[in-house]
N, C-alpha and C. Protein backbone atom coordinates (compact mmCIF):
# COMPACT_ATOMS: atom_id res chain seq x y z
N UNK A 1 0.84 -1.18 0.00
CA UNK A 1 0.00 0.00 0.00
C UNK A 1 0.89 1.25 0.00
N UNK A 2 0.51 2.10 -0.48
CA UNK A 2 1.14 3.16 -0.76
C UNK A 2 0.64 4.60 -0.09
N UNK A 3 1.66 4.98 0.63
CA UNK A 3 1.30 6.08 1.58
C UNK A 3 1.32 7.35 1.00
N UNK A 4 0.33 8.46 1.47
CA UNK A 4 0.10 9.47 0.83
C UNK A 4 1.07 10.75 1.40
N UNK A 5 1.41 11.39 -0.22
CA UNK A 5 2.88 12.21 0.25
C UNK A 5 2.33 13.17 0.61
N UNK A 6 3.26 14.06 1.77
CA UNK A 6 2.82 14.81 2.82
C UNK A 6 3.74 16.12 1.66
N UNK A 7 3.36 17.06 2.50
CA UNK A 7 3.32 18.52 1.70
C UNK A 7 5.19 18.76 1.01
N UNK A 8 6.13 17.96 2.42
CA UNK A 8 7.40 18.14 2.09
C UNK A 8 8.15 17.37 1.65
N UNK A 9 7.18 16.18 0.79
CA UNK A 9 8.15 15.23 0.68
C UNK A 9 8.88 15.23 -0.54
N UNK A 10 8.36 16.19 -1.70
CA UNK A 10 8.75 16.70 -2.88
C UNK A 10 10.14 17.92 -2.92
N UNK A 11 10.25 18.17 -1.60
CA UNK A 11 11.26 19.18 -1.16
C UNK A 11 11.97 18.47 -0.59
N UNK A 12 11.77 17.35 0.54
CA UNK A 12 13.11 16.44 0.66
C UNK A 12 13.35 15.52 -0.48
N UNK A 13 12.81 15.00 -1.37
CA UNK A 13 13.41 14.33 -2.61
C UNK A 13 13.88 15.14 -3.56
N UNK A 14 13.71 16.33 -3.69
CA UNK A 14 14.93 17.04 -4.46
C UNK A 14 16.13 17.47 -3.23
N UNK A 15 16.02 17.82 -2.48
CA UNK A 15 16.73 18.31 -1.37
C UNK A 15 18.26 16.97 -1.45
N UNK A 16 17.72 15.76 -1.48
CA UNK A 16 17.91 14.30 -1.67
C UNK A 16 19.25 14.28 -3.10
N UNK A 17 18.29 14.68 -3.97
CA UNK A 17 18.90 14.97 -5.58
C UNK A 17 19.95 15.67 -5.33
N UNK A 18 20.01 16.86 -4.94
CA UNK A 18 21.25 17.82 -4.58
C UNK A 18 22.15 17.70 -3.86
N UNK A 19 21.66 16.45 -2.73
CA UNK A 19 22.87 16.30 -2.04
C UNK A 19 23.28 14.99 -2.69
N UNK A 20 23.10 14.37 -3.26
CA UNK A 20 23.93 13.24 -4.25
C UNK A 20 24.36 13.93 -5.76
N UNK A 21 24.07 15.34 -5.79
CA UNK A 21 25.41 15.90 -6.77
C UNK A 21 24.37 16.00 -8.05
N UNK A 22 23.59 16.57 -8.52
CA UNK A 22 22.31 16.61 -9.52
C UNK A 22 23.40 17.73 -10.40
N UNK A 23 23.86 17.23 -11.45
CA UNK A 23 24.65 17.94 -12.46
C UNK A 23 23.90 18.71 -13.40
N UNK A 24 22.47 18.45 -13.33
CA UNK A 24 21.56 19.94 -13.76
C UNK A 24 21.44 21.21 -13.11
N UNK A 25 21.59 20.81 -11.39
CA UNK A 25 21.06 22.01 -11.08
C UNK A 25 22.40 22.77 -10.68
N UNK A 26 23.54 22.04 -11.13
CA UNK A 26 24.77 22.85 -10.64
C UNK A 26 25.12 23.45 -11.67
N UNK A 27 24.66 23.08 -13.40
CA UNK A 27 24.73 23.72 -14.59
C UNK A 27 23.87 24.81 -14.39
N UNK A 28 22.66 24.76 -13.89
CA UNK A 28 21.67 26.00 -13.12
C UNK A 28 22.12 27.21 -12.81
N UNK A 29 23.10 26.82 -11.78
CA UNK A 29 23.64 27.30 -11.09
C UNK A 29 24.91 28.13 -11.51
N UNK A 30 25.59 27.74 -12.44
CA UNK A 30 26.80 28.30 -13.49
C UNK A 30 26.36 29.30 -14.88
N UNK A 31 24.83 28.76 -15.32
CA UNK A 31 24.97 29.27 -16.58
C UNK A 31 23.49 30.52 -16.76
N UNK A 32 23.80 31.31 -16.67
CA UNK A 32 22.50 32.50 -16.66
C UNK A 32 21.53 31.90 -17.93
N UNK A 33 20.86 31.13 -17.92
CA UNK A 33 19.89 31.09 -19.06
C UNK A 33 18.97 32.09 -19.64
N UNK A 34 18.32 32.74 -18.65
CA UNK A 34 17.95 33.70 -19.67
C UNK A 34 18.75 34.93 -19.98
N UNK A 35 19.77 34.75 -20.34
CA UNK A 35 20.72 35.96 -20.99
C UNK A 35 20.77 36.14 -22.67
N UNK A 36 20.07 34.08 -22.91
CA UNK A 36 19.83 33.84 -24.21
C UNK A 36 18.88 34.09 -24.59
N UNK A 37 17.84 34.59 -23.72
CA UNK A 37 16.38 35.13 -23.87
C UNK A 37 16.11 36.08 -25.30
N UNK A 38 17.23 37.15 -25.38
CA UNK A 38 17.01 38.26 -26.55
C UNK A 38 17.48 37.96 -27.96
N UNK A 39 18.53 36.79 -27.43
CA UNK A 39 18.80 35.91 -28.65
C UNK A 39 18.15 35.54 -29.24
N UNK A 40 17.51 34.47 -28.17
CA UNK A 40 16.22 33.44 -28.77
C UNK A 40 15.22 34.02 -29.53
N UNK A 41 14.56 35.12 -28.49
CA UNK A 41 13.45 35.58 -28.89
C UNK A 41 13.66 36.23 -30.55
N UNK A 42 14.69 36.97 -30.76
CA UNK A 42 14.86 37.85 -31.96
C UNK A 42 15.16 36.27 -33.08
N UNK A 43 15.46 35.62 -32.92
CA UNK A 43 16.00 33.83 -33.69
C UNK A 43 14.85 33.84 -34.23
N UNK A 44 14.08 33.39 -33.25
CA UNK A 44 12.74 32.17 -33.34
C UNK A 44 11.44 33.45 -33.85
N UNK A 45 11.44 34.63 -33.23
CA UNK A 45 10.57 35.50 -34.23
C UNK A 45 9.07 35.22 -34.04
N UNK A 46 9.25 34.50 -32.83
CA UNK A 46 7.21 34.11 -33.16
C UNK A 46 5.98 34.79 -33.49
N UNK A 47 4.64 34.59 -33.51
CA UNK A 47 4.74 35.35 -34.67
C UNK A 47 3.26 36.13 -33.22
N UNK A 48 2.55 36.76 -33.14
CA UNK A 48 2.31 37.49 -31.73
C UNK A 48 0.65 36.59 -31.67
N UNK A 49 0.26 35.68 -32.33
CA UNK A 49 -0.97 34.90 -31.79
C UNK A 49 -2.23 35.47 -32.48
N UNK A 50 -2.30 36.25 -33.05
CA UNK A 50 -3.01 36.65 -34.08
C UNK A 50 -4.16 35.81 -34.80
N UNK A 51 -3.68 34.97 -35.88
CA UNK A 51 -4.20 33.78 -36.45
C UNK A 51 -4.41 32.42 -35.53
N UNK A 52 -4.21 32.98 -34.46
CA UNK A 52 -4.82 31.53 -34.01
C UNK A 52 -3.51 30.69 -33.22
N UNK A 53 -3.73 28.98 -33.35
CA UNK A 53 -3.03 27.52 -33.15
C UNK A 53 -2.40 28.33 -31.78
N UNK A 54 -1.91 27.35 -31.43
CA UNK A 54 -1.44 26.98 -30.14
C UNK A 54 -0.30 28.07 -29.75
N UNK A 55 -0.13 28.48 -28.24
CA UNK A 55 0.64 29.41 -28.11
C UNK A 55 2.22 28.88 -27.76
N UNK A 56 3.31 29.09 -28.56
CA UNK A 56 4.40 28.49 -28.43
C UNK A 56 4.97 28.61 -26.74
N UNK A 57 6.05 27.34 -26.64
CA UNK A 57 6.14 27.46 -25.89
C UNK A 57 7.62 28.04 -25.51
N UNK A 58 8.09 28.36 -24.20
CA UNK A 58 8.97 29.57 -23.94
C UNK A 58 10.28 29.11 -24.56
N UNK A 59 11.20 30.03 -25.07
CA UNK A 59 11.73 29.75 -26.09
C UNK A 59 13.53 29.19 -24.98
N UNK A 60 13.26 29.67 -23.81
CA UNK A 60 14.55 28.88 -22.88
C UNK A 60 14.15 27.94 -22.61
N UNK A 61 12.99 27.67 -22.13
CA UNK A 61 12.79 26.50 -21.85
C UNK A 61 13.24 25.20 -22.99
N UNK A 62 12.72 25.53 -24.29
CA UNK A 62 13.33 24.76 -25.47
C UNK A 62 14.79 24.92 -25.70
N UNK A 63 15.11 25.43 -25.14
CA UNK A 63 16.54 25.76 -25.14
C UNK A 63 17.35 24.89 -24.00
N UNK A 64 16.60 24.82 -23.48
CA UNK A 64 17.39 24.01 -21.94
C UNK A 64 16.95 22.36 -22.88
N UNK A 65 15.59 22.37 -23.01
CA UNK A 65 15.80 20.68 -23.47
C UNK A 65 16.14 20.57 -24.50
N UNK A 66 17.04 21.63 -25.24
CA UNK A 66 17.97 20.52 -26.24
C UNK A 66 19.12 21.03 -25.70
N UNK A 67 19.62 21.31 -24.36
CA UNK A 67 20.82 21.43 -23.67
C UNK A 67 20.61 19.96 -23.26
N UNK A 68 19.66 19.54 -22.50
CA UNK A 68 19.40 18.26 -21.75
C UNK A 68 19.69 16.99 -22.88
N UNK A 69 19.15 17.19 -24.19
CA UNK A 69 19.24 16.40 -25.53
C UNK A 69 20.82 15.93 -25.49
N UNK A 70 21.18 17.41 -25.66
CA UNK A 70 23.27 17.20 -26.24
C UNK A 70 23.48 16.36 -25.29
N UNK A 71 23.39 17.08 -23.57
CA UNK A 71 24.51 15.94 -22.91
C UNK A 71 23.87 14.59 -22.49
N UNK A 72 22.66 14.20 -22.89
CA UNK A 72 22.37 13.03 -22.51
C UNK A 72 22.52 11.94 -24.45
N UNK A 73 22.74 12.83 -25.44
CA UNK A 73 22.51 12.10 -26.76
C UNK A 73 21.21 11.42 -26.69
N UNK A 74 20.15 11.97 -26.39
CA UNK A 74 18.76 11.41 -26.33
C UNK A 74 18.05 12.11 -28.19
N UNK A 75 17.05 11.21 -28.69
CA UNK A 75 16.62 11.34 -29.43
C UNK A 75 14.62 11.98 -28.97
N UNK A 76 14.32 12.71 -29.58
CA UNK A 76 13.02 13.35 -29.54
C UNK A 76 12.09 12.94 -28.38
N UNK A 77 11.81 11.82 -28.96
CA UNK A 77 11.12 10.66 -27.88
C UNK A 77 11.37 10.26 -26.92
N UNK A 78 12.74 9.58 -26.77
CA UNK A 78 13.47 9.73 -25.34
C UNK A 78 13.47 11.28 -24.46
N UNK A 79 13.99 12.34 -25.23
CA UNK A 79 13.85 12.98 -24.91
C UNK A 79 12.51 13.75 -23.47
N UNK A 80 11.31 13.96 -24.74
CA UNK A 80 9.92 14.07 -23.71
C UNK A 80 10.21 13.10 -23.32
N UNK A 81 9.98 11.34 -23.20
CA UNK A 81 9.61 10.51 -22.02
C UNK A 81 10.45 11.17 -20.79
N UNK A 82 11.83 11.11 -20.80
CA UNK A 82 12.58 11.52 -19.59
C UNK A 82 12.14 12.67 -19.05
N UNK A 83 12.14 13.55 -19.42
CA UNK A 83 11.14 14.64 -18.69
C UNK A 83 10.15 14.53 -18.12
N UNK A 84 9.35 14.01 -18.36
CA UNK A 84 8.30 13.27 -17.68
C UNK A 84 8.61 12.25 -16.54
N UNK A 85 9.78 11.49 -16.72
CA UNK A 85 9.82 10.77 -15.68
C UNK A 85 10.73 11.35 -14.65
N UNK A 86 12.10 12.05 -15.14
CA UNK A 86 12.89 12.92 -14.30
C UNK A 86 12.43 13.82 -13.61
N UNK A 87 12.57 13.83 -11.94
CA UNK A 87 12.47 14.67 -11.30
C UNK A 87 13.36 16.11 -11.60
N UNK A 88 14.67 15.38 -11.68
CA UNK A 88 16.11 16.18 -11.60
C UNK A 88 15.62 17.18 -13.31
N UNK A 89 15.07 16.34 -13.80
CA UNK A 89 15.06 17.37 -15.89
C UNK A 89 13.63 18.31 -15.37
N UNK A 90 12.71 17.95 -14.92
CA UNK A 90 11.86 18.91 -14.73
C UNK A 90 12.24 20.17 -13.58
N UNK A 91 13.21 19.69 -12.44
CA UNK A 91 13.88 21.04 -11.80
C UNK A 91 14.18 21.56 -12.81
N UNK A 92 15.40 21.07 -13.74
CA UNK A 92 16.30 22.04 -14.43
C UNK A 92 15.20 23.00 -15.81
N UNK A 93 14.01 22.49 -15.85
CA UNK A 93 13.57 22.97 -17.10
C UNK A 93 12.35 24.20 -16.03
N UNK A 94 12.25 23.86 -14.77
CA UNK A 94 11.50 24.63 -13.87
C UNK A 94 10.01 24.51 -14.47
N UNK A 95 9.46 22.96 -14.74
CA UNK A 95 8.29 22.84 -14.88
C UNK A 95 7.91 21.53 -13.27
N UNK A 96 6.92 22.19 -13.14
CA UNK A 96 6.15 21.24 -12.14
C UNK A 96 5.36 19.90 -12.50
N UNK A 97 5.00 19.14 -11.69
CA UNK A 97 4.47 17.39 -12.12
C UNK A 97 2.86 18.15 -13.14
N UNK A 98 2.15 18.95 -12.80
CA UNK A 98 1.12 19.27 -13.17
C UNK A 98 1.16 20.43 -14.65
N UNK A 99 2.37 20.71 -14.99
CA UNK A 99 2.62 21.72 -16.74
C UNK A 99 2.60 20.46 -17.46
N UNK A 100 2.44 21.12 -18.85
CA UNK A 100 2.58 20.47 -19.92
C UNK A 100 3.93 20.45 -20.59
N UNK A 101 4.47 19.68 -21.04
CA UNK A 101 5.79 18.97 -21.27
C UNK A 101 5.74 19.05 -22.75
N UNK A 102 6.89 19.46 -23.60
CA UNK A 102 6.73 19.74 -24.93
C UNK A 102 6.55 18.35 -25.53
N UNK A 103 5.61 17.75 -26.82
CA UNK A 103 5.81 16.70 -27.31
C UNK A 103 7.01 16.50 -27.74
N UNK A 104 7.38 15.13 -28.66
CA UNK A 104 8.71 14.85 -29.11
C UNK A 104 8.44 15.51 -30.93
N UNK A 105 7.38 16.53 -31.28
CA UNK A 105 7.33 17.03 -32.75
C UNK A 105 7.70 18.26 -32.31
N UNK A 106 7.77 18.94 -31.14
CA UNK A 106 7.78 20.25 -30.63
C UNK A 106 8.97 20.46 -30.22
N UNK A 107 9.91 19.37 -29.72
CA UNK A 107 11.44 19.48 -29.72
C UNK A 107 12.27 19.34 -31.03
């Protein structure tokens, strides 16, 4: 049977992650990500929501998971699944168990 998690137990299991050495959040910790923000944004050009379809999603955040892509050599699919299952990839991408996770056509 499976016991129901109490408010902190998501803060001691990353707490957990960090103290066994989580090499995302110490890259976190080294590399200003959004500095690539004005980069990105002026790159990618989106277009302001006008016509419609779906509203893209943040352009560091896609940026961090194909940081996560390079150093793991994960392919699309692998890619989203691990996010989904990684605690440690959803710290570093700063999405919670309850956001939506880019598909593997959207990476």
């Amino acid at each position: 049977m499976m016991k129901q998690s109490g408010f902190f137990d998501d803060e001691e299991r990353l707490a957990r992650l960090s103290g066994l050495g989580d090499q995302l959040e110490a890259f976190s910790r080294t590399v200003d990500f959004e500095a690539f923000r004005p980069d990105l944004d002026k790159t990618l050009a989106y277009s302001d929501g006008s016509k419609g379809g779906r509203p893209p999603f943040d352009p560091v955040l896609m940026f961090k998971i194909l940081v996560i892509q390079t150093l793991n050599n994960l392919s699309d699919e692998r890619t989203e699944y691990l996010i989904n299952d990684r605690i440690s990839f959803m710290r570093f991408l700063g999405l919670e168990l309850s956001d939506q996770v880019p598909d593997a056509k959207t990476v």
